[in-house]
Protein backbone atom coordinates (compact mmCIF):
# COMPACT_ATOMS: atom_id res chain seq x y z
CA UNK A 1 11.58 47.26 -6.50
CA UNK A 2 8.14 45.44 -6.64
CA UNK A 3 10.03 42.15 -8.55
CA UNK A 4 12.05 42.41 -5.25
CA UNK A 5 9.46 42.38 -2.96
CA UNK A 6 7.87 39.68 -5.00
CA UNK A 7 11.02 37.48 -4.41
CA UNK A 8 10.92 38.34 -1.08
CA UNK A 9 7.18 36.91 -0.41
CA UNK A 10 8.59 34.01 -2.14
CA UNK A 11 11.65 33.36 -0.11
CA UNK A 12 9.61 34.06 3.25
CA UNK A 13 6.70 31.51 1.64
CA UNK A 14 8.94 29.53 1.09
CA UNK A 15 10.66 29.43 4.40
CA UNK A 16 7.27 29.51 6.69
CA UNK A 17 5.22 27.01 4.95
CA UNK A 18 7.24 23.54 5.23
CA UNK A 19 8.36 21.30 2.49
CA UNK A 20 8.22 17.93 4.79
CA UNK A 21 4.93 18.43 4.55
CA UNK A 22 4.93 17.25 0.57
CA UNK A 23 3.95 13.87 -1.04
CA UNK A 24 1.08 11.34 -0.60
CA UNK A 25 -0.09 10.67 3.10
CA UNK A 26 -2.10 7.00 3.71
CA UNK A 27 -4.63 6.31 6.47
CA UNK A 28 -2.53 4.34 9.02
CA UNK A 29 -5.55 2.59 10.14
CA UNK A 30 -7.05 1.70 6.15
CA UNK A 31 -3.06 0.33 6.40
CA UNK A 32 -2.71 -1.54 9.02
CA UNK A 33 -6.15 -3.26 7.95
CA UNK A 34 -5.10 -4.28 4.50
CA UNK A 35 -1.89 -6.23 6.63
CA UNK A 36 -4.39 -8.05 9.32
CA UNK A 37 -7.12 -8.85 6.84
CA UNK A 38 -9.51 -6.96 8.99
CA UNK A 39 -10.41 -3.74 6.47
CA UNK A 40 -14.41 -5.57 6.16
CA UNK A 41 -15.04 -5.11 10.19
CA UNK A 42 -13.86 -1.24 10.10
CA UNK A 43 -16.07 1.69 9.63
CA UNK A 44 -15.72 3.60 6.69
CA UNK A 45 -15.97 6.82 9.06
CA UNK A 46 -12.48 6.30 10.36
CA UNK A 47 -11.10 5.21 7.23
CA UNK A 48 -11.44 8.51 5.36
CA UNK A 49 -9.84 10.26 3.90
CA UNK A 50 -8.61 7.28 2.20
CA UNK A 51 -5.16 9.16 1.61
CA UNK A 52 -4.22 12.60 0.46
CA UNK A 53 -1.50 14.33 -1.27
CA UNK A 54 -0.17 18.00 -0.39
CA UNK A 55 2.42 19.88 -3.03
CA UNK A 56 3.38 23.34 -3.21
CA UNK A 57 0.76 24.75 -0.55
CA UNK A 58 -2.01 22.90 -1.81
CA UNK A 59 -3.78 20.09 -0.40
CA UNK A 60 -6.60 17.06 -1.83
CA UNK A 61 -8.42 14.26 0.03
CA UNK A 62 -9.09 11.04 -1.85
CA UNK A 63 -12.00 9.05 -0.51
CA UNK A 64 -11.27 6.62 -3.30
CA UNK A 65 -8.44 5.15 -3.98
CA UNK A 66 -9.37 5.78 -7.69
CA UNK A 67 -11.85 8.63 -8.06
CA UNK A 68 -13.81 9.09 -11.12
CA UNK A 69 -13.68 12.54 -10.62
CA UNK A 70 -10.19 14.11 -9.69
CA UNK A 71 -10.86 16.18 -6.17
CA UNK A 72 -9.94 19.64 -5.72
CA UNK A 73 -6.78 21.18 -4.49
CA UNK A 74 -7.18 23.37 -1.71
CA UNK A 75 -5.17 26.07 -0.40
CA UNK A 76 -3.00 24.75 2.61
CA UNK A 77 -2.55 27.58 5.24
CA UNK A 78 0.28 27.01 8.36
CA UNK A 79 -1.52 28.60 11.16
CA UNK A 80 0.93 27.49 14.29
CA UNK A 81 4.08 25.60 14.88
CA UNK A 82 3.74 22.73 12.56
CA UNK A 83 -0.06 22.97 12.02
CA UNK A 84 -2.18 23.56 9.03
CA UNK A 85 -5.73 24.01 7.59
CA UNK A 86 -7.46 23.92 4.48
CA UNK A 87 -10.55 26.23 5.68
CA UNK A 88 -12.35 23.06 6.61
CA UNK A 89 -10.35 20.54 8.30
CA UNK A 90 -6.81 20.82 10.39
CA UNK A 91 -3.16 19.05 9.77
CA UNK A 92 -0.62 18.79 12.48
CA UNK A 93 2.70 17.23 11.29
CA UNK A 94 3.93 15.06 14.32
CA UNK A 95 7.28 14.35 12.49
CA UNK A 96 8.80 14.26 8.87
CA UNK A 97 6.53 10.95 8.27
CA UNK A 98 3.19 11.53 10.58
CA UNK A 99 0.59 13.77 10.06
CA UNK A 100 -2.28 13.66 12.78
CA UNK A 101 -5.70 14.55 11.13
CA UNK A 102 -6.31 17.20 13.86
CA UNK A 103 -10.26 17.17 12.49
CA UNK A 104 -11.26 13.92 13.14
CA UNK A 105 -8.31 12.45 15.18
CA UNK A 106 -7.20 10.15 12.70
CA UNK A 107 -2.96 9.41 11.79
CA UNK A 108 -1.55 9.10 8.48
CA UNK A 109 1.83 8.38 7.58
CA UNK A 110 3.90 8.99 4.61
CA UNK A 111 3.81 7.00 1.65
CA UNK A 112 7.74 5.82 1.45
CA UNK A 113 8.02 4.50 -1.54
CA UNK A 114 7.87 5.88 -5.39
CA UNK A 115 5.19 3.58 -6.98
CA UNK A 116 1.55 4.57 -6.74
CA UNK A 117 0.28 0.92 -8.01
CA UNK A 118 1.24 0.24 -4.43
CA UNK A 119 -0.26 3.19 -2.53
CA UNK A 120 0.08 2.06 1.02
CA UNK A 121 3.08 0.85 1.21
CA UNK A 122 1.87 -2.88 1.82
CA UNK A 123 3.99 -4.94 -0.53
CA UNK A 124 7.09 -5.89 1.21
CA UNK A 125 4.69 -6.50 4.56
CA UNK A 126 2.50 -8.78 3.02
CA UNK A 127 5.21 -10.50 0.99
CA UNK A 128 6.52 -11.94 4.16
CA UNK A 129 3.72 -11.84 6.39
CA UNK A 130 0.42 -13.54 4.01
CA UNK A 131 2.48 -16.87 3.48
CA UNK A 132 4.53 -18.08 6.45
CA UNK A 133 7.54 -18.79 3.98
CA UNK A 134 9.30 -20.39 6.56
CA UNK A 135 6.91 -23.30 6.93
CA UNK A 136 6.65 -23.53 3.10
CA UNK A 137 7.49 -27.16 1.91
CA UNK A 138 6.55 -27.75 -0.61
CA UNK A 139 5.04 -26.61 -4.29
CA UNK A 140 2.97 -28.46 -6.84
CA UNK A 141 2.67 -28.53 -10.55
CA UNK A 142 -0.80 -29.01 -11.11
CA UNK A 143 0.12 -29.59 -15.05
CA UNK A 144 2.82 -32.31 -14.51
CA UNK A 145 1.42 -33.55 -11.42
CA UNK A 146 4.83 -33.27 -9.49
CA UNK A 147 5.54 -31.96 -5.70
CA UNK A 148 8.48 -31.01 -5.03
CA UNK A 149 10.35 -29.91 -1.53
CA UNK A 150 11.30 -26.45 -0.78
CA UNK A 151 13.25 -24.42 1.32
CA UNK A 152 12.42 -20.44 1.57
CA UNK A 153 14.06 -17.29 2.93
CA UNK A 154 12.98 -13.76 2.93
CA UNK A 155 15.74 -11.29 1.76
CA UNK A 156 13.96 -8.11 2.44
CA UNK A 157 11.89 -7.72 -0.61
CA UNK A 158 11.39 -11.19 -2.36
CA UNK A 159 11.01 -14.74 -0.50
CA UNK A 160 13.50 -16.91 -2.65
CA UNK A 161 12.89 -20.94 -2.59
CA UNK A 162 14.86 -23.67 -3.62
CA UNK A 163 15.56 -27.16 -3.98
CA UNK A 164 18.29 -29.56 -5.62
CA UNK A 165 16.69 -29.32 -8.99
CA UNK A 166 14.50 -25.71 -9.08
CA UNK A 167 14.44 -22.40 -7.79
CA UNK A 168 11.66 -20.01 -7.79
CA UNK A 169 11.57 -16.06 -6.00
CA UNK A 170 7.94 -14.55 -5.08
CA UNK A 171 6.65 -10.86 -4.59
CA UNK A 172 2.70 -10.40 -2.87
CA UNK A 173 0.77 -7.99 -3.18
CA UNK A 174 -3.23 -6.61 -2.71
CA UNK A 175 -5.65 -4.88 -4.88
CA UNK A 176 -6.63 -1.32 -3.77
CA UNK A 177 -9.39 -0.99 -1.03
CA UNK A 178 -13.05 0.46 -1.88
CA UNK A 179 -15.96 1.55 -0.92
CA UNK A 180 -19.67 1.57 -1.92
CA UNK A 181 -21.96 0.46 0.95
CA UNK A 182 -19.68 -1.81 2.52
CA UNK A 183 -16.09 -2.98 1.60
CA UNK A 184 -14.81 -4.87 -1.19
CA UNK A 185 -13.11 -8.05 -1.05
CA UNK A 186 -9.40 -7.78 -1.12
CA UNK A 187 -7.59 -9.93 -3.88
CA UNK A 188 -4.35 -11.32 -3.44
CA UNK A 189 -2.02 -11.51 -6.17
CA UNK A 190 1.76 -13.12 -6.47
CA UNK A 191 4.90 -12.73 -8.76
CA UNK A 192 6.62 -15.39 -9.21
CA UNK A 193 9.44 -16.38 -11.21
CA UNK A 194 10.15 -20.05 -11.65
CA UNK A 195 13.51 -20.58 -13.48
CA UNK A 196 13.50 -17.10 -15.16
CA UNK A 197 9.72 -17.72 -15.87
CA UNK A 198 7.92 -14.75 -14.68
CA UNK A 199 4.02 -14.55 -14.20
CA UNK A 200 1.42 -13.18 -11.89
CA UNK A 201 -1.35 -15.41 -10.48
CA UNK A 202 -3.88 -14.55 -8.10
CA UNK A 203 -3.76 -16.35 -4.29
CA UNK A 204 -6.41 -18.19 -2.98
CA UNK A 205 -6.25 -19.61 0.33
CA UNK A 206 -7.30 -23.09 1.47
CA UNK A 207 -7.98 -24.39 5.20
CA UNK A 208 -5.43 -26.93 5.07
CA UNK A 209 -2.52 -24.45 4.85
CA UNK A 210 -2.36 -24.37 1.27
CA UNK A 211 -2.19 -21.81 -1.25
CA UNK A 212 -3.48 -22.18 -5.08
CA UNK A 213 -1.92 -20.23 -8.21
CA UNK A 214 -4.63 -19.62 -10.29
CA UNK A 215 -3.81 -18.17 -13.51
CA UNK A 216 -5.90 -14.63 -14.15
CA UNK A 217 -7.16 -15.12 -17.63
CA UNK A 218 -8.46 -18.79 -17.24
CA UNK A 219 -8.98 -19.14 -13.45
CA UNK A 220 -7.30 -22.48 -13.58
CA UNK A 221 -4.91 -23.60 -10.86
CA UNK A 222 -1.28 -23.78 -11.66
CA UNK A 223 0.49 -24.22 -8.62
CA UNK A 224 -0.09 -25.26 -5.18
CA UNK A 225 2.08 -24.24 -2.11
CA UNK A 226 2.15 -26.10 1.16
CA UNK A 227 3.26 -26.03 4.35
């Protein structure tokens, strides 16, 4: 009898406290600032939590994207229709991928995809927002010297580029956001593969609407890209 009532608690647990409420959920705002380059202008106030993550009735708030010290799980209580506490702070899930942080007015929205290395969700954004692909022209070999004349396209997830005599596809992406006193500065990094050559360079960006490769280990430019 008490193993059934035990399964019982369970089952009711189980059916009160709602499972669309799992996974990692990222400050829209910290977000939205990594897209527009504008993440050094914010207050940190509204940018915290950085993200949290809630599994199994449990809840923890990262203020770093990577803490030294892991934070602590709290007990996630559903107090009303779609709204929860964790004794200090208050959760209202808006829909099955927005969460309004009820304590200090603040929206976060599910992370949608699987890979943490890109926590909020900014890859596929930036990969075909941060260079205006369509006004790419051309790309440089800084070792041979040789520009050649491009055409790009965005498929979805990669911007492919071509020409009569080389093709290349590119992925963007930024390093994580943190904070000590003020923000840091955001690094932009590319994959590219040039003729089945894969590597990763980091992206700096000139005034004259050009971007340089610059290899990480050596800090060397290796390619240019123009519009």
């Amino acid at each position: 009898m008490k193993k059934i009532s035990i399964l019982f608690c369970c089952i009711l647990w189980t059916f009160c406290f709602s499972q669309n409420i799992d996974g990692v959920w990222v400050n829209k705002e910290l977000r939205s600032s990594i897209l527009d380059g504008s993440l050094k202008s914010k207050s940190f106030e509204i940018m915290k939590p950085m993200f949290f993550k809630i599994s199994k009735g449990k809840i923890a708030n990262y203020y770093q994207v990577e803490p030294t010290v892991d934070p602590e799980y709290k007990l996630l209580k559903k107090i009303g229709k779609d709204t929860y506490t964790n004794g200090s702070a208050s959760y209202i899930l808006i829909n099955i991928n927005t969460i309004l942080y009820k304590t200090k007015e603040i929206t976060f929205i599910r992370n949608q995809n699987t890979n943490l290395n890109d926590l909020f969700d900014t890859k596929t954004l930036l990969t075909k927002r941060y260079i205006n692909f369509s006004k790419l022209s051309s790309i440089k070999n800084i070792k041979l010297n040789k520009e050649s004349d491009i055409k790009c396209a965005f498929d979805g997830r990669r911007v492919n580029c071509s020409n009569n005599v080389m093709k290349f596809s590119y992925i963007i992406y930024s390093s994580n956001p943190y904070y000590h006193d003020s923000w840091n500065d955001l690094e932009f990094y590319i994959d590219i593969n040039i003729d089945n050559f894969k590597k990763t360079y980091l992206i700096e960006k000139n005034m004259n609407h050009s971007y340089d490769l610059k290899d990480l280990n050596t800090n060397k430019i290796e390619y240019i890209l123009k519009y």
